[in-house]
Protein backbone atom coordinates (compact mmCIF):
# COMPACT_ATOMS: atom_id res chain seq x y z
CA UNK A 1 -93.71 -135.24 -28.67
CA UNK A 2 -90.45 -133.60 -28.09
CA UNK A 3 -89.90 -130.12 -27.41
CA UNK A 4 -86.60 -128.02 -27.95
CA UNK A 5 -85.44 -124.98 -27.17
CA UNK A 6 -85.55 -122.11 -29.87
CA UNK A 7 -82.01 -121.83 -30.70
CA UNK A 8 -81.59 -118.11 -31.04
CA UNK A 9 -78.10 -115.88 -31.32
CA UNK A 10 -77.32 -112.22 -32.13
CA UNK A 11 -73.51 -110.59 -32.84
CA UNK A 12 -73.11 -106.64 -33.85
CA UNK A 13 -69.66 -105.99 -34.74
CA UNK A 14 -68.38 -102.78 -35.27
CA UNK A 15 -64.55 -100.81 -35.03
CA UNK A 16 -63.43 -104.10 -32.89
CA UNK A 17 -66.39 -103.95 -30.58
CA UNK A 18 -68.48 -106.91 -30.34
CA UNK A 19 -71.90 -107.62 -28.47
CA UNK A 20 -73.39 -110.96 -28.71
CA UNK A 21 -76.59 -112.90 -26.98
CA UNK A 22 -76.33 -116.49 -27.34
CA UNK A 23 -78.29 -119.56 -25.39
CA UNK A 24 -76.42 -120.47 -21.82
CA UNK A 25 -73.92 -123.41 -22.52
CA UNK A 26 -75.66 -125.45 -19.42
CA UNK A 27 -79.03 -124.03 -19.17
CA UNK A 28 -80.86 -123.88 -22.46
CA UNK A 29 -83.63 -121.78 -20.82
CA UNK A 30 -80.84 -119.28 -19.72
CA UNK A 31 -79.05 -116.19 -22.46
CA UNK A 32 -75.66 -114.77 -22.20
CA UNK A 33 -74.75 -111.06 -23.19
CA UNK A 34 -70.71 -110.92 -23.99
CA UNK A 35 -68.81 -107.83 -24.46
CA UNK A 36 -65.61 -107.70 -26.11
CA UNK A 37 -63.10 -105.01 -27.12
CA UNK A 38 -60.00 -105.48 -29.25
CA UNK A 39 -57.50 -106.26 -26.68
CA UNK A 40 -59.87 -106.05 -23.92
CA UNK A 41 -61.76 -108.96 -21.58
CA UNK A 42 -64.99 -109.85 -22.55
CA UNK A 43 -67.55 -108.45 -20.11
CA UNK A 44 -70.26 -111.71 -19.49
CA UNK A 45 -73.97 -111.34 -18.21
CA UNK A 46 -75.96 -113.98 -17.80
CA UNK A 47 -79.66 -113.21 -17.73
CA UNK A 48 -83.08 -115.67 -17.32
CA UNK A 49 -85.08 -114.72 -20.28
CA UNK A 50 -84.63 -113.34 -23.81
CA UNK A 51 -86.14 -110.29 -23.29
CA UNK A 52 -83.62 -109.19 -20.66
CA UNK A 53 -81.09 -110.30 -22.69
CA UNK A 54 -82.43 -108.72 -25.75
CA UNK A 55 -82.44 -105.47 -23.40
CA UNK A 56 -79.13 -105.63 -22.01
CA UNK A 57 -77.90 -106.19 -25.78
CA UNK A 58 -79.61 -102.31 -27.00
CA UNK A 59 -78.14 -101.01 -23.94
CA UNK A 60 -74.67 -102.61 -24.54
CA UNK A 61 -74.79 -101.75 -28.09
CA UNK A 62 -75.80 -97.95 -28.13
CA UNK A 63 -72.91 -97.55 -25.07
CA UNK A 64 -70.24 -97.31 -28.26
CA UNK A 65 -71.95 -94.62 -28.88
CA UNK A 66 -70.82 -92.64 -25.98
């Protein structure tokens, strides 16, 4: 039997801020946090599981609080 990987994603957007997790374009086993600003760079992360990319997203997300 055949086994794929759980396609999972995640994008907030809010006041031209965006935070997104997506699956690594190379490494389905791998995540990728991207930060973006209107008329900014996007900030990348890469990170080895979900869960640290799931954490970096919260931590990402509540900074536009600040």
């Amino acid at each position: 039997m055949a086994s794929r990987p759980l396609a999972f994603g995640v994008r907030f957007r809010d006041r031209g801020r965006t935070v997104q997790v997506r699956v690594h374009d190379r490494d389905s086993k791998r995540y990728v946090l991207e930060v973006s600003q209107r008329g900014g760079r996007a900030v990348r992360r890469e990170h080895a599981s979900l869960t640290d990319a799931l954490r970096g997203f919260a931590s990402a997300w509540r900074e536009r609080l600040h």
